[in-house]
N, C-alpha and C. Protein backbone atom coordinates (compact mmCIF):
# COMPACT_ATOMS: atom_id res chain seq x y z
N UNK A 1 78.45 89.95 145.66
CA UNK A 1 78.66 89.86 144.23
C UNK A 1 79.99 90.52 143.88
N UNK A 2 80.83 89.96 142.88
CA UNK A 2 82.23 90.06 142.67
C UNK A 2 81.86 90.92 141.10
N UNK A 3 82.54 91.72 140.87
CA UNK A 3 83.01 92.44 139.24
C UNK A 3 84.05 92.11 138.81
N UNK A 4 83.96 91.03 137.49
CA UNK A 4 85.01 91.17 137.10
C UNK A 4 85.99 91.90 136.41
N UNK A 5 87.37 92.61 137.23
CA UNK A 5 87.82 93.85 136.89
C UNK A 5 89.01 93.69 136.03
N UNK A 6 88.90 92.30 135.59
CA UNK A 6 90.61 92.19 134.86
C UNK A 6 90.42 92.99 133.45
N UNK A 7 91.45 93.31 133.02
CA UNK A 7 91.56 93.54 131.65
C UNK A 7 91.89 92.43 130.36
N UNK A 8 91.53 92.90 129.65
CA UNK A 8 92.42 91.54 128.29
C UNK A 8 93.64 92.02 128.39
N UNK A 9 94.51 90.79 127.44
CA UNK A 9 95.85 90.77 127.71
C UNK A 9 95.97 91.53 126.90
N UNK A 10 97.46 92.49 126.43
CA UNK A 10 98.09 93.31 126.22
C UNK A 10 98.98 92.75 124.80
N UNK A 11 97.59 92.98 123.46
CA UNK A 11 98.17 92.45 122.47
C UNK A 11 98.97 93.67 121.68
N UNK A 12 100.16 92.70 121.33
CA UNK A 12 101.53 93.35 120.99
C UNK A 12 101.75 93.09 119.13
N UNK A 13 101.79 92.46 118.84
CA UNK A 13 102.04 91.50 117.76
C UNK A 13 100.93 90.91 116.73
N UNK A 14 100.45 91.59 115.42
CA UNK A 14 99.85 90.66 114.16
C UNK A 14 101.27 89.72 113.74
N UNK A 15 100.71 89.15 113.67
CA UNK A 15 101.80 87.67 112.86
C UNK A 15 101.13 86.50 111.95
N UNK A 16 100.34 87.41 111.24
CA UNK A 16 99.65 86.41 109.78
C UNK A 16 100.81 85.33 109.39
N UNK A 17 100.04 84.05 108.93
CA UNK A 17 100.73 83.33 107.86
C UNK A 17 100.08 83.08 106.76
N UNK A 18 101.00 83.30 105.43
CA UNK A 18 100.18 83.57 104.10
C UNK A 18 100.73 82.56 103.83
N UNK A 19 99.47 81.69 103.10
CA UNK A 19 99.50 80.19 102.42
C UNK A 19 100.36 80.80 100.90
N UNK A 20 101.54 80.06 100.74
CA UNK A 20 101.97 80.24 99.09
C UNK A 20 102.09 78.40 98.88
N UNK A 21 102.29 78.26 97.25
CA UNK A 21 102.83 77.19 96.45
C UNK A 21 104.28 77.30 96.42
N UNK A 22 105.07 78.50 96.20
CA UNK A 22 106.40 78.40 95.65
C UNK A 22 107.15 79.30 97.28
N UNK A 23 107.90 78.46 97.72
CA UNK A 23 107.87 79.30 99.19
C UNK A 23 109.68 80.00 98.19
N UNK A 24 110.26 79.91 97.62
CA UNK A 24 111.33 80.55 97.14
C UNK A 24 111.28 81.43 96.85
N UNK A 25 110.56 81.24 95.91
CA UNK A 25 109.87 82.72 94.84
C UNK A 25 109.09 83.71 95.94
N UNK A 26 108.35 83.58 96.95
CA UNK A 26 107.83 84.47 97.89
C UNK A 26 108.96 85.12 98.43
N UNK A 27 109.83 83.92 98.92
CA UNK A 27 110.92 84.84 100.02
C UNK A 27 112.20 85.52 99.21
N UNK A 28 112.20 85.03 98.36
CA UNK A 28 113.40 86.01 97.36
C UNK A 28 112.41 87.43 97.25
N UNK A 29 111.38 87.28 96.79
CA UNK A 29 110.48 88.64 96.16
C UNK A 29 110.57 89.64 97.66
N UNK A 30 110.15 89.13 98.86
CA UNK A 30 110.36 89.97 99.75
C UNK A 30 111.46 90.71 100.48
N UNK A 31 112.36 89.80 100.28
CA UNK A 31 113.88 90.02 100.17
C UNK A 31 114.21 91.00 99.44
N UNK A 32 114.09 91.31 98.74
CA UNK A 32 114.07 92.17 97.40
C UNK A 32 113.45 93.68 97.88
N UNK A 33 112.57 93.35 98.27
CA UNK A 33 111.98 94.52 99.05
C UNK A 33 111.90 95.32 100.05
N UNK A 34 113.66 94.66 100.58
CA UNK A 34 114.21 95.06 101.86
C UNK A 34 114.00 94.39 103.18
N UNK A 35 112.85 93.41 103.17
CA UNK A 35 112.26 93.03 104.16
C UNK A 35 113.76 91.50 104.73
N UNK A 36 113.63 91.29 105.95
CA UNK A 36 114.88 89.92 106.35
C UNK A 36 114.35 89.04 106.92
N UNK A 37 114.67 87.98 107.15
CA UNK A 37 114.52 86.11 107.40
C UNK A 37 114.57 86.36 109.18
N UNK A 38 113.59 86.55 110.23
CA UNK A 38 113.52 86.04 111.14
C UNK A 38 113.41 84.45 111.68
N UNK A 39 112.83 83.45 110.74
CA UNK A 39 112.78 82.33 110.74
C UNK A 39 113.17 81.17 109.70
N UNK A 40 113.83 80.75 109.79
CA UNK A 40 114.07 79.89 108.62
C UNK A 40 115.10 78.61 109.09
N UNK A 41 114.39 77.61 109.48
CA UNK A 41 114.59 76.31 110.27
C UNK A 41 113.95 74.92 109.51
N UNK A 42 114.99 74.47 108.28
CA UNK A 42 113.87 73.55 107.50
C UNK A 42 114.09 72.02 108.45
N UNK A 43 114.86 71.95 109.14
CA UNK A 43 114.83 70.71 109.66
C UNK A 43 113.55 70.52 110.65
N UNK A 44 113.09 71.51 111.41
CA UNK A 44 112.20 71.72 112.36
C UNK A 44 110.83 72.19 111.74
N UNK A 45 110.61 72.82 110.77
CA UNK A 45 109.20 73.22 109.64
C UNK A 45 110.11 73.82 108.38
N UNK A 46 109.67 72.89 107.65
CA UNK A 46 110.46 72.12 106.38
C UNK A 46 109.50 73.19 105.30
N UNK A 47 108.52 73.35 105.67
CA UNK A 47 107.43 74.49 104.64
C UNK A 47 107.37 75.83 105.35
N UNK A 48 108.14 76.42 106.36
CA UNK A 48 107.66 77.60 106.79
C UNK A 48 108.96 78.50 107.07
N UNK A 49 108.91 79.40 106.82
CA UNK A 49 109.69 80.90 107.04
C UNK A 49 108.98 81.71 107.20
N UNK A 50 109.88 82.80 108.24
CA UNK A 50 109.06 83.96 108.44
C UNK A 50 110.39 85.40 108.06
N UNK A 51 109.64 86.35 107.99
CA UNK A 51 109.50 87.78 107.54
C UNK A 51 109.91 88.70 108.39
N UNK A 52 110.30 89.58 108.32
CA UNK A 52 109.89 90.81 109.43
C UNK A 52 110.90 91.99 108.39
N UNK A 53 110.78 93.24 108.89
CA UNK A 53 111.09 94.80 108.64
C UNK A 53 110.75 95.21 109.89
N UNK A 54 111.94 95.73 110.59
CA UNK A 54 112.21 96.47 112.06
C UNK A 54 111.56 95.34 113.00
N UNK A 55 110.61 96.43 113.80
CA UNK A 55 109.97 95.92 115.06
C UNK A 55 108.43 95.54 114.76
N UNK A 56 108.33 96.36 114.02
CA UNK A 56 106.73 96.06 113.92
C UNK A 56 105.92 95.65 112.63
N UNK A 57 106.76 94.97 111.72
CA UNK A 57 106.04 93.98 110.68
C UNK A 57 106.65 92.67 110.79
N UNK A 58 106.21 91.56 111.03
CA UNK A 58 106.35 90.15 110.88
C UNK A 58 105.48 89.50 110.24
N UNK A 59 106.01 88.49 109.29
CA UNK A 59 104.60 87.59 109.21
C UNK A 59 105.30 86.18 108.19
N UNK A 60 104.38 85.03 108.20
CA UNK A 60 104.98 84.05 107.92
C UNK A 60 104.29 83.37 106.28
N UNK A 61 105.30 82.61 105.88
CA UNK A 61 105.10 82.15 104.42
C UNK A 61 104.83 80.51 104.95
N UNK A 62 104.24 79.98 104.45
CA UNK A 62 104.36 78.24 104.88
C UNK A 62 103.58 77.79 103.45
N UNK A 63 104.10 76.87 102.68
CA UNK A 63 104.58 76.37 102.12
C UNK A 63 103.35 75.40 101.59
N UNK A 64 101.76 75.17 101.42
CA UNK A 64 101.08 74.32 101.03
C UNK A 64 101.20 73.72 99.30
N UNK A 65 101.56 72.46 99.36
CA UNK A 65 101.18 72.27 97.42
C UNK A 65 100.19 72.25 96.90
N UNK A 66 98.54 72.45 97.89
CA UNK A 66 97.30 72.65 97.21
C UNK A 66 97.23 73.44 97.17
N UNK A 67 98.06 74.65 97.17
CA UNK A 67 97.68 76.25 97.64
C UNK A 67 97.28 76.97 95.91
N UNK A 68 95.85 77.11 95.68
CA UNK A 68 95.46 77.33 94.44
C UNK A 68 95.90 79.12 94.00
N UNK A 69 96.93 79.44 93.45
CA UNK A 69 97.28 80.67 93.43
C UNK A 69 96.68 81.70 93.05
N UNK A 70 95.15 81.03 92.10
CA UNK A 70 94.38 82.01 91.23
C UNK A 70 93.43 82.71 92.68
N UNK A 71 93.40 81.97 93.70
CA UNK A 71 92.24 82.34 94.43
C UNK A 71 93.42 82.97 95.81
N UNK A 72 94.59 83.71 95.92
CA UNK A 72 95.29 84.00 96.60
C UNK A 72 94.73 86.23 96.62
N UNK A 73 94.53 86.24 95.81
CA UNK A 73 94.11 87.65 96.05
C UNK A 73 92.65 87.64 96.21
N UNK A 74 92.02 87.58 95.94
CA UNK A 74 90.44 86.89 96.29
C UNK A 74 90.31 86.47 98.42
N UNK A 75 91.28 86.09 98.77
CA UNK A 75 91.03 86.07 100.34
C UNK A 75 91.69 86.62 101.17
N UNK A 76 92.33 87.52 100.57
CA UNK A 76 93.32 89.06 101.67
C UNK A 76 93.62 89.93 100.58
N UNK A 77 93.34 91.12 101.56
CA UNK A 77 94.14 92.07 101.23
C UNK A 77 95.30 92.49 102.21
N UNK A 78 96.61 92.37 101.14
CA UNK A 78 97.71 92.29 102.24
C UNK A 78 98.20 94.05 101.50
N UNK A 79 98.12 94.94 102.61
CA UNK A 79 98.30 95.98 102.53
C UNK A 79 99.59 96.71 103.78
N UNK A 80 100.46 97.02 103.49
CA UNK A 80 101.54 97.30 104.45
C UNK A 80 101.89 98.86 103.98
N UNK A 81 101.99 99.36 105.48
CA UNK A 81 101.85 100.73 105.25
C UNK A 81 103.85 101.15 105.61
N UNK A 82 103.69 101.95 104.73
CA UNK A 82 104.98 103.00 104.79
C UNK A 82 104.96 104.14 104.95
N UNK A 83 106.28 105.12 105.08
CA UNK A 83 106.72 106.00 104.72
C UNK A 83 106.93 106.93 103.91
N UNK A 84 107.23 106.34 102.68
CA UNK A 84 107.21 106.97 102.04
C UNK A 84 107.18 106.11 100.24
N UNK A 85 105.96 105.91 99.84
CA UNK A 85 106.04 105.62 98.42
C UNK A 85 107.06 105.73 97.95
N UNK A 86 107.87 106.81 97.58
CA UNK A 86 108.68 106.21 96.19
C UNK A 86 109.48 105.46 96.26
N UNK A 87 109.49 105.44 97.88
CA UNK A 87 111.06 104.58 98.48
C UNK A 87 110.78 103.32 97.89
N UNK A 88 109.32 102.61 97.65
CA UNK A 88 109.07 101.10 97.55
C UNK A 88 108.83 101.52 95.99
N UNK A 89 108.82 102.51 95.58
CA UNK A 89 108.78 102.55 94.12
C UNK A 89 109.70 102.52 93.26
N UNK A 90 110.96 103.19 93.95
CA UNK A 90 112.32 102.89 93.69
C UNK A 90 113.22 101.53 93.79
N UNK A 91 112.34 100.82 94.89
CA UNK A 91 112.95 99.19 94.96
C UNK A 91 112.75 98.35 94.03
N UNK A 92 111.45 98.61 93.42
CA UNK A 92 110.32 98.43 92.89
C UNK A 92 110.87 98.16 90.84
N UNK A 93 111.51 99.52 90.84
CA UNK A 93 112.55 99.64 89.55
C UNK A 93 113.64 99.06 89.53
N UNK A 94 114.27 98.98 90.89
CA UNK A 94 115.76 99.11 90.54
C UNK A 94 115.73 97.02 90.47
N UNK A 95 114.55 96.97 91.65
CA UNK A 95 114.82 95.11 91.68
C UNK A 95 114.33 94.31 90.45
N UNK A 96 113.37 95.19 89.21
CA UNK A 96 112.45 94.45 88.68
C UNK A 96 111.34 93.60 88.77
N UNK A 97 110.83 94.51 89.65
CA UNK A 97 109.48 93.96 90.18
C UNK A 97 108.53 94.80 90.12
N UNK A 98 107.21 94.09 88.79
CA UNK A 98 106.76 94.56 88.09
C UNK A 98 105.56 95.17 88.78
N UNK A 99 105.02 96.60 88.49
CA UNK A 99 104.26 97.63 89.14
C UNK A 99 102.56 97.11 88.57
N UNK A 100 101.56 97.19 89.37
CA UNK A 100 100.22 96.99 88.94
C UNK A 100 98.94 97.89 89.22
N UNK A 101 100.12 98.83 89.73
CA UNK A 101 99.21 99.95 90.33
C UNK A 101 100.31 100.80 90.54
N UNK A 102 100.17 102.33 89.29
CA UNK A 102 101.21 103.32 89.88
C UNK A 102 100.97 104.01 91.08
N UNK A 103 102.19 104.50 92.00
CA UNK A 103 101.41 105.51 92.93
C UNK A 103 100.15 106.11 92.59
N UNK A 104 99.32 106.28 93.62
CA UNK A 104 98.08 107.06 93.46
C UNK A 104 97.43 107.97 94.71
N UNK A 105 97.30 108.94 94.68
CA UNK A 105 96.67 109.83 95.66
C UNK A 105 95.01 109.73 95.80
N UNK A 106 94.68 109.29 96.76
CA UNK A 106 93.69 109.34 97.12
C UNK A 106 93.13 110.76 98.21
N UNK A 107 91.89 111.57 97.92
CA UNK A 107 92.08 112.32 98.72
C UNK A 107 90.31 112.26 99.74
N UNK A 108 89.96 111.89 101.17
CA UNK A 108 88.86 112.00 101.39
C UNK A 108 88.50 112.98 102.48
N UNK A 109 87.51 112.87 102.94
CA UNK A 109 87.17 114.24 103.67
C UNK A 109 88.18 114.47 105.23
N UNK A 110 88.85 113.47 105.94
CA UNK A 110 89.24 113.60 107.00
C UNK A 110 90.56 113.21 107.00
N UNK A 111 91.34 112.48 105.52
CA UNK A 111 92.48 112.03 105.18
C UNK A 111 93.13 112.31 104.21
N UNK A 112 93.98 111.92 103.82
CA UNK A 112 94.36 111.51 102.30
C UNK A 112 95.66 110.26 102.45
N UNK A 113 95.86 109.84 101.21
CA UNK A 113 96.77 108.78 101.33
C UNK A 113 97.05 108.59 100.14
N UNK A 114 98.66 107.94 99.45
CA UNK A 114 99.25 107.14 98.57
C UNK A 114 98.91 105.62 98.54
N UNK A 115 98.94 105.11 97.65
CA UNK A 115 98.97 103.25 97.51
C UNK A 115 99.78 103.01 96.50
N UNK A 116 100.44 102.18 95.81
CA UNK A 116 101.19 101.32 95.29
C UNK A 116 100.74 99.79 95.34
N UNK A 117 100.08 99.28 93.99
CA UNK A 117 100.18 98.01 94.06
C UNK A 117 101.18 96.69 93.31
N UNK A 118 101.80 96.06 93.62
CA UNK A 118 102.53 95.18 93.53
C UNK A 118 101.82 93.95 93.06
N UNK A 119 102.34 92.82 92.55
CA UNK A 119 101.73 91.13 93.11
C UNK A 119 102.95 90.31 93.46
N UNK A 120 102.53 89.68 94.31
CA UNK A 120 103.56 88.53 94.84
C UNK A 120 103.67 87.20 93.78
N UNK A 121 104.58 86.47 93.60
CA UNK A 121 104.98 85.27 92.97
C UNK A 121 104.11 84.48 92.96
N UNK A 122 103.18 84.55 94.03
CA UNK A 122 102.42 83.59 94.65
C UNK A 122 100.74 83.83 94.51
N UNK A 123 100.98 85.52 93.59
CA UNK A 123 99.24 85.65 93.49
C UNK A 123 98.81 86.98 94.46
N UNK A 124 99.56 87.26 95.38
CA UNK A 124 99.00 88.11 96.37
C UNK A 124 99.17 89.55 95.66
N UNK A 125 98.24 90.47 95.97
CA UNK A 125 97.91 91.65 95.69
C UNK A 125 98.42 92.30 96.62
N UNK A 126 99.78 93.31 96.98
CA UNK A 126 100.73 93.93 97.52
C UNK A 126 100.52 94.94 98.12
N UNK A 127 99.43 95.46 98.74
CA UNK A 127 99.44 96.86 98.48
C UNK A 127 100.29 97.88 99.59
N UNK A 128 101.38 98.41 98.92
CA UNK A 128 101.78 99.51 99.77
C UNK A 128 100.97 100.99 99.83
N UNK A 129 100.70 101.47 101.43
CA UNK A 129 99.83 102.89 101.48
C UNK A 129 100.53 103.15 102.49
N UNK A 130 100.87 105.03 102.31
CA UNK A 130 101.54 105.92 102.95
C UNK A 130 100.71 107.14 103.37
């Protein structure tokens, strides 16, 4: 009798794609927020761009016209963690992009943490936590 001793592969990379209606208005808004264009090839996917900040946030926008915007916060919470709040609170002012949640301290028995909520063009509920 044999054990099988392999391991799983050696996952590196989340790389969500978030369904929007207005793929402009998404990628200007993130733009805005410091984040840059790793992908953007309309001859080859004519509805899709992708995202990234450094090494370790990526993720992609693609482009549906049934994409119902009222029901876009209702099926994720897209929560991206930082550094430091005010830094995205300061982008936040200076770009005009309107706040829906001021910083807030949360404090629980083994943690504590900041959040900041945002909304995207597209409906999505933003949440930055530090």
């Amino acid at each position: 009798m044999t054990t099988n001793t392999s391991k799983p592969p050696q996952y590196t990379t989340l790389l969500p794609i978030l369904y929007i209606k207005d793929l402009q208005a998404e990628k200007e808004f993130y733009l805005k927020l410091g984040f840059e264009l790793s992908y953007e090839d309309f001859s080859e996917l004519p509805n899709f761009i992708a995202l990234k900040f450094g090494d370790n946030v990526e993720f992609g926008l693609e482009q549906k016209d049934n994409f119902d915007v009222s029901k876009a916060g209702q099926v994720l919470v897209w929560q991206i963690g930082v550094d430091d709040i005010n830094k995205v609170l300061k982008i936040c002012h200076d770009k005009g992009i309107p706040i829906i949640q001021a910083p807030q301290t949360h404090n629980y028995k083994s943690f504590s943490n900041q959040d900041l909520i945002i909304k995207s063009p597209n409906g999505y509920r933003v949440t930055f936590e530090s």
